[in-house]
Structures are given as structure tokens and as C-alpha cells.
N, C-alpha and C. Protein backbone atom coordinates (compact mmCIF):
# COMPACT_ATOMS: atom_id res chain seq x y z
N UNK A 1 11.62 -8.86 2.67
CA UNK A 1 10.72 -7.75 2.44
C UNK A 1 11.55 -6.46 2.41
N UNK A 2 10.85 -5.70 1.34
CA UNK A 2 11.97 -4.39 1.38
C UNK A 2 11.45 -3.79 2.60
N UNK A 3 12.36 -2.44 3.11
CA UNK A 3 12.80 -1.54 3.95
C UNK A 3 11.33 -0.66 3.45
N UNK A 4 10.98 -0.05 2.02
CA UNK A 4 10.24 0.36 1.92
C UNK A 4 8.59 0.10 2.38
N UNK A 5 8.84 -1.52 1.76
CA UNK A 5 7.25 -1.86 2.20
C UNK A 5 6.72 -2.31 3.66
N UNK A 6 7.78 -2.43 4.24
CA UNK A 6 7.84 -2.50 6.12
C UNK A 6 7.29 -1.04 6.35
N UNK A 7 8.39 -0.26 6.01
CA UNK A 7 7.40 1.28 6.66
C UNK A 7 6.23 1.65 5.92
N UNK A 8 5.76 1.59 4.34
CA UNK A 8 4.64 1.31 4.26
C UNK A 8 3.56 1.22 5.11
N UNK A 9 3.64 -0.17 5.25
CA UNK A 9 2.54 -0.90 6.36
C UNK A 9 2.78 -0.07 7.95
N UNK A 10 3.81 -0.21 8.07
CA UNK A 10 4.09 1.09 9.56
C UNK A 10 3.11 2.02 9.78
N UNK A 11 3.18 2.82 8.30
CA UNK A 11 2.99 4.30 8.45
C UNK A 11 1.27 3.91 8.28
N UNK A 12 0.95 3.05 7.29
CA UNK A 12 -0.11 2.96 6.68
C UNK A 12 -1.66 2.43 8.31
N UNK A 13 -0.61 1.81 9.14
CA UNK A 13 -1.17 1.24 9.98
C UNK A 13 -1.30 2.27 11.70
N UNK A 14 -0.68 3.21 11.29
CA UNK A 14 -0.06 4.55 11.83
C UNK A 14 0.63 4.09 12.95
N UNK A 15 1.34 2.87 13.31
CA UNK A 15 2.16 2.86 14.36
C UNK A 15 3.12 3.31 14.82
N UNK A 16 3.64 4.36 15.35
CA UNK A 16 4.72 4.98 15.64
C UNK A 16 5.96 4.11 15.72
N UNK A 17 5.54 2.94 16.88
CA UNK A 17 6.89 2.08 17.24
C UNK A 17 7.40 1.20 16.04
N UNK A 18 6.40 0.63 15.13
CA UNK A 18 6.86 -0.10 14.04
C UNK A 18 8.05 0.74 12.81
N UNK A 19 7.00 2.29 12.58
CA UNK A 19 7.58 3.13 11.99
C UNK A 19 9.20 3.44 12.47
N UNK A 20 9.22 3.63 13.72
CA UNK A 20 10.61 4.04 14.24
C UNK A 20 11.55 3.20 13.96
N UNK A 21 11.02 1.87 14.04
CA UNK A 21 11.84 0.64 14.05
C UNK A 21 12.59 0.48 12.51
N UNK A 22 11.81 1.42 11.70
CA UNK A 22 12.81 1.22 10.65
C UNK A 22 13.78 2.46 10.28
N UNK A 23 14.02 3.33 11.09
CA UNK A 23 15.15 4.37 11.27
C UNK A 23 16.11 4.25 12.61
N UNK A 24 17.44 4.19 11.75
CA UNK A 24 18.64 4.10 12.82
C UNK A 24 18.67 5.25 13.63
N UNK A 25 19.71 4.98 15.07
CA UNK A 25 19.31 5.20 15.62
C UNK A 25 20.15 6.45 15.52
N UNK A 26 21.25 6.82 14.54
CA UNK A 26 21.92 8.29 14.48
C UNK A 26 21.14 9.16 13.31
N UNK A 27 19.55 8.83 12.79
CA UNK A 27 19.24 9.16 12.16
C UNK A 27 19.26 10.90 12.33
N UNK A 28 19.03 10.74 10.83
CA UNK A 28 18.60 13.26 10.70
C UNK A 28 17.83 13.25 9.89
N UNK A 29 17.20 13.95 10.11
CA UNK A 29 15.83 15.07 8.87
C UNK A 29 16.65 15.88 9.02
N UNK A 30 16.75 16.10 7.61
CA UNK A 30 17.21 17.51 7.15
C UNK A 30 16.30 18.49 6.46
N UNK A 31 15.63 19.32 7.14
CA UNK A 31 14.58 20.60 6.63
C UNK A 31 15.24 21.60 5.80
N UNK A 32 15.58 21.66 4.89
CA UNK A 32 15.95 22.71 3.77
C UNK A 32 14.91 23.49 3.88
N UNK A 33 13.39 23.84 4.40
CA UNK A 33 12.59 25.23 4.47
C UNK A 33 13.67 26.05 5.40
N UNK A 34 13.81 25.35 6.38
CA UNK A 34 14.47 26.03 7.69
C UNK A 34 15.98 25.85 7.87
N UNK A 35 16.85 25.32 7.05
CA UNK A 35 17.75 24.85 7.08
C UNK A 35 18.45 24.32 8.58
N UNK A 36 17.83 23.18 9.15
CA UNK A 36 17.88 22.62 10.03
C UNK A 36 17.89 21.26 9.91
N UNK A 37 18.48 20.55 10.72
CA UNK A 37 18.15 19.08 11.15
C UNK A 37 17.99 18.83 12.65
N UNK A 38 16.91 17.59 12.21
CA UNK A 38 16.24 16.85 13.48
C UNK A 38 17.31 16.10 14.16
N UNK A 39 17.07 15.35 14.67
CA UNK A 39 17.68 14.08 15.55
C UNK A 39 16.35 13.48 15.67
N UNK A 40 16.95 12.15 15.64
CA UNK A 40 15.67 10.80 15.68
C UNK A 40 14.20 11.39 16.74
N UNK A 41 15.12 12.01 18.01
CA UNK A 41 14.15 12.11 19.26
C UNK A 41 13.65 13.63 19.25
N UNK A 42 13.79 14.42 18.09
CA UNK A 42 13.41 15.81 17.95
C UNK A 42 12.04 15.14 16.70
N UNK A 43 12.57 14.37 15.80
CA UNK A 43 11.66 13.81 14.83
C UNK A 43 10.54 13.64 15.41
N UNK A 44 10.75 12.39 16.67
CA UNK A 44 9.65 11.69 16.74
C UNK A 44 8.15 12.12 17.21
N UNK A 45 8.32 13.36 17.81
CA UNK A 45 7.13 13.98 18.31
C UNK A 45 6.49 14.48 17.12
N UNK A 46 6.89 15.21 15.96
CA UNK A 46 6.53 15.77 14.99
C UNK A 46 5.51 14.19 13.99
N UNK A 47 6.16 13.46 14.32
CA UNK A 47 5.31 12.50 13.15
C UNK A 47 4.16 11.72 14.58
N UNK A 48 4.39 11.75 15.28
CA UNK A 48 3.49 11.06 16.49
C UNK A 48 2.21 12.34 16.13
N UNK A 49 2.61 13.44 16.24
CA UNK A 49 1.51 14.18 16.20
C UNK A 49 0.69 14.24 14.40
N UNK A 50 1.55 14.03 13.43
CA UNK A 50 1.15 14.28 12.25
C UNK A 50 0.17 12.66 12.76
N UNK A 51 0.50 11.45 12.74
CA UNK A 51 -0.37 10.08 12.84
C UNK A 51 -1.51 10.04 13.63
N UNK A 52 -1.09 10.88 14.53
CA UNK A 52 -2.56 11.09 15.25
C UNK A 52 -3.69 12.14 14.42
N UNK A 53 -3.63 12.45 13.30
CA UNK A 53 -4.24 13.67 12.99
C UNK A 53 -5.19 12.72 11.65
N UNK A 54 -6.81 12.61 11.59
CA UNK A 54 -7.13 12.21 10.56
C UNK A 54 -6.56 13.05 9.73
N UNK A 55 -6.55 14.36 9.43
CA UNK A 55 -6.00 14.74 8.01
C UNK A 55 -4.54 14.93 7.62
N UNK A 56 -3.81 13.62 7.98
CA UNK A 56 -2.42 13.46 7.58
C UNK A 56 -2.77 12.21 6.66
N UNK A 57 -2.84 12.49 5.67
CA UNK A 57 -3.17 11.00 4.24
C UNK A 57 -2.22 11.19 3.14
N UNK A 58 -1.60 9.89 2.84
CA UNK A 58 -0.87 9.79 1.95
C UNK A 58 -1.91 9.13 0.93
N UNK A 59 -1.89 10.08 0.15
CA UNK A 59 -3.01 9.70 -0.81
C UNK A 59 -2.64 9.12 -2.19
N UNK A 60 -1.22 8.77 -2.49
CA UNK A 60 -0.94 8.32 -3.24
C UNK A 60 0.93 7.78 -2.90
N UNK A 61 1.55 6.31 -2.93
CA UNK A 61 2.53 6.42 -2.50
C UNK A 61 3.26 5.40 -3.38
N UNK A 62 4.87 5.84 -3.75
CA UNK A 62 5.36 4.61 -4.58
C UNK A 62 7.07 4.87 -4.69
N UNK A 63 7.20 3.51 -4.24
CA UNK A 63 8.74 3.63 -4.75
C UNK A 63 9.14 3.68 -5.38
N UNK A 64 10.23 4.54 -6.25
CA UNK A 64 10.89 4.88 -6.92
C UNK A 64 12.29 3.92 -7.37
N UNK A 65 13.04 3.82 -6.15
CA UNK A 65 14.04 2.87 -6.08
C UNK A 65 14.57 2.51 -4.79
N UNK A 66 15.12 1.31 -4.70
CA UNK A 66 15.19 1.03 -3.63
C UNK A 66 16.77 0.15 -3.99
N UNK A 67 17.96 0.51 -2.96
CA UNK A 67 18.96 -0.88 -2.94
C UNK A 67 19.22 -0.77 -1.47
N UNK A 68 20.63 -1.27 -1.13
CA UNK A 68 20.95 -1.45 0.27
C UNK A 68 21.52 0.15 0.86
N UNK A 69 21.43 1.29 -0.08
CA UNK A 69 22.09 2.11 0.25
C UNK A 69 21.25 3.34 0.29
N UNK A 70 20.14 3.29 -0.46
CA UNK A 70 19.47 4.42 -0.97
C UNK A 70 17.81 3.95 -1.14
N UNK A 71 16.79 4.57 -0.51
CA UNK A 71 15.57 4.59 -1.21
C UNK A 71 14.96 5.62 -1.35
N UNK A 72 14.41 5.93 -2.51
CA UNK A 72 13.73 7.50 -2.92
C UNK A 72 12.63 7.05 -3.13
N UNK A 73 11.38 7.54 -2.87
CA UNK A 73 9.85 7.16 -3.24
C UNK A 73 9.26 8.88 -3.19
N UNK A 74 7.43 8.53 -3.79
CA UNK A 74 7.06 9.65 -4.30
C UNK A 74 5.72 9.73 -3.58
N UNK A 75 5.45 10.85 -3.20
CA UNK A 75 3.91 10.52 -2.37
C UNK A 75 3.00 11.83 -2.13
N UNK A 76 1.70 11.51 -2.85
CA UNK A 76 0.86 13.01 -2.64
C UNK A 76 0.16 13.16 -1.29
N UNK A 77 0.65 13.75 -0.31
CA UNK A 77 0.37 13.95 1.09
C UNK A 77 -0.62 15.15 1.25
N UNK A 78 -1.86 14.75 2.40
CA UNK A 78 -2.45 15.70 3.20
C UNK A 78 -1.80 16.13 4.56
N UNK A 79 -2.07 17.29 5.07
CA UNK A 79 -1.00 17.56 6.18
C UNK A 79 -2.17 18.18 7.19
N UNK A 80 -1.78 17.82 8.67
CA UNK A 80 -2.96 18.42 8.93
C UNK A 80 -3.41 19.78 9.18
N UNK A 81 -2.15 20.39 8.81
CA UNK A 81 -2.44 22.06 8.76
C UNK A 81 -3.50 22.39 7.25
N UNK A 82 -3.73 21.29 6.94
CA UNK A 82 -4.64 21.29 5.52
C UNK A 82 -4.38 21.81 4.39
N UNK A 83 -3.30 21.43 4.45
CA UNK A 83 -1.95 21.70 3.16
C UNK A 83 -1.65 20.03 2.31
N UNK A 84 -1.48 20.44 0.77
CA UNK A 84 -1.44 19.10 -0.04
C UNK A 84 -0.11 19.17 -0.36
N UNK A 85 1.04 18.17 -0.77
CA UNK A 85 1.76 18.27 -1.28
C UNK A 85 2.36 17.07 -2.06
N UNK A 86 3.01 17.41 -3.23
CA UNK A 86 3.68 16.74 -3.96
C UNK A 86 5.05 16.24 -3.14
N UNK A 87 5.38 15.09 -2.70
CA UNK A 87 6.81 14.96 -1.76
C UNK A 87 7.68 13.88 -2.48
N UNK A 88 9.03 14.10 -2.70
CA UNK A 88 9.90 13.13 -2.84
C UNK A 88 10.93 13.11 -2.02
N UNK A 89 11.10 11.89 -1.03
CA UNK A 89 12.06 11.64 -0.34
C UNK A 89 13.43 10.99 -0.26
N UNK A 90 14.35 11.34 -0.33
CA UNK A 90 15.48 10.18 -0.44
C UNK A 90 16.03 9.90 0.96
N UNK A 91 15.92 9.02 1.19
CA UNK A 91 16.30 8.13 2.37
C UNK A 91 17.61 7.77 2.57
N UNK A 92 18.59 7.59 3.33
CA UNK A 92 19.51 7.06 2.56
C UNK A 92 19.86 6.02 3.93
N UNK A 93 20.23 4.64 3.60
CA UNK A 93 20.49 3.71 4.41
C UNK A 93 21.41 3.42 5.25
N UNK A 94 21.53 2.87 6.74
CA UNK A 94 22.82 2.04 7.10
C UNK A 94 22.51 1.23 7.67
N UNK A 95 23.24 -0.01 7.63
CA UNK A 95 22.89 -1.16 8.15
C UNK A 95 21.34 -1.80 8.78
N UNK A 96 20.55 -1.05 7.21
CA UNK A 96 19.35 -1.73 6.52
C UNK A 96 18.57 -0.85 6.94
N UNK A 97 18.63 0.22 8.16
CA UNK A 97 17.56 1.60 8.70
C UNK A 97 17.94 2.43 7.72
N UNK A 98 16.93 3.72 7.55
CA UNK A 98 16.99 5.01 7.46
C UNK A 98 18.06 5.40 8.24
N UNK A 99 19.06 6.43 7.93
CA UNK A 99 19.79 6.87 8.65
C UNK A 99 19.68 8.31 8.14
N UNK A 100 19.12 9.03 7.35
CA UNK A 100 19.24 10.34 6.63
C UNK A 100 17.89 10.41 5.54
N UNK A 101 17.37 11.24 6.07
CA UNK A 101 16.15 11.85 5.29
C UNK A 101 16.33 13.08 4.47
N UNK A 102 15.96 13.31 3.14
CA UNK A 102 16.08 14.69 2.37
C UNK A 102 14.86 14.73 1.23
N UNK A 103 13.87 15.76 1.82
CA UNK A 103 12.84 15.94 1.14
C UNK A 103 12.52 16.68 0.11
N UNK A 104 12.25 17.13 -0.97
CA UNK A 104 11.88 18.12 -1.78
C UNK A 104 10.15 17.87 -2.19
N UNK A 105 9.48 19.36 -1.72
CA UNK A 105 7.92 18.99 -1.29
C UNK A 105 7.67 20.67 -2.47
N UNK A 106 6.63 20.31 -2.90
CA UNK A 106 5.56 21.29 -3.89
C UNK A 106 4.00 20.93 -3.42
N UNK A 107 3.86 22.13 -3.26
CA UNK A 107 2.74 22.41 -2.55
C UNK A 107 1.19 22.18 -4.35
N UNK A 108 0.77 21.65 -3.98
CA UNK A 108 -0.54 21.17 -4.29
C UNK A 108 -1.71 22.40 -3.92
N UNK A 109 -2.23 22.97 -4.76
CA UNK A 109 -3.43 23.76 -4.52
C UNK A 109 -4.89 23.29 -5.39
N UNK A 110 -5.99 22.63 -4.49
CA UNK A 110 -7.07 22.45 -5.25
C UNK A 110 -7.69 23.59 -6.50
């Protein structure tokens, strides 16, 4: 099963621990708004709180590409500050986790 469709079902099922389980453990978000990066354990509160929130919906989601090194997918997200956005992520792999996140997000206005 790909890497993608494991967190899929993760995210889709909103489990935090499943979700985590597929990012290593020297993982980074890298925020280009703020030009900052996370660490795995700075991450994890930020998406624990987005999963707990009914209005965090991925309302549309799809991979793009996927190998042992790299996966980029595309996804129209609700946020629960009640913000829409257009998001593409590239992921980039090590030894089969996420190890590096890099987003480029366009904001969606009804």
C-alpha cells in the first residue's frame, strides 16, 4: 500500500497516532508564510487541534505522484479559522516516512 493512501485513511479517519506513524521521526514543516520550520513535536499539536475541529475538511484530495523518494498530492482544504484553500504538498521521503514537508497554498474565496 502506498505511503499516500495509509495517511489518507489516517487523516480521513482523523487519527492522530496512525497519521504520525507515517512521518519520520527527524521530520520539518517548512512554513514559507513565516519562514520557519516545525519539528515533528512542534507539528503535532497544530494538526491534533486542526482534527479535532469539524471545519477542517479536505474536500477534495489526490495524488499527484508518488515513488520511494518524493510524494506531491493536491487538496481543496477547509481550515477551521474558516478559510478555503487550494494546497499542494511535496513530501519528501526517508526510509518510507515523510521526513520534509513543503507547501504552496492559494486561498479560495466563495
Amino acid at each position: 500500500m502506498s505511503l499516500y493512501t495509509v495517511l489518507m485513511e489516517a487523516l480521513e479517519a482523523r487519527d492522530i497516532e496512525k497519521t504520525l506513524d507515517c512521518y519520520h521521526p527527524d521530520y520539518q514543516f517548512v512554513r514559507h508564510q513565516t519562514n520557519t520550520i516545525l519539528t515533528l513535536e512542534e507539528w503535532r499539536p497544530m494538526m491534533e487541534g486542526m482534527m479535532a475541529s469539524d471545519k477542517w475538511v479536505m474536500e477534495t484530495a489526490r495524488c499527484i505522484y508518488e515513488n520511494d523518494d518524493i510524494l506531491v498530492s493536491h487538496s481543496l482544504m477547509s481550515f477551521p479559522d474558516d478559510t478555503k484553500e487550494s494546497v499542494i504538498v511535496v513530501h519528501t521521503k526517508k526510509a518510507g516516512k515523510i521526513v520534509r514537508t513543503e507547501t504552496g497554498a492559494t486561498p479560495i474565496k466563495d
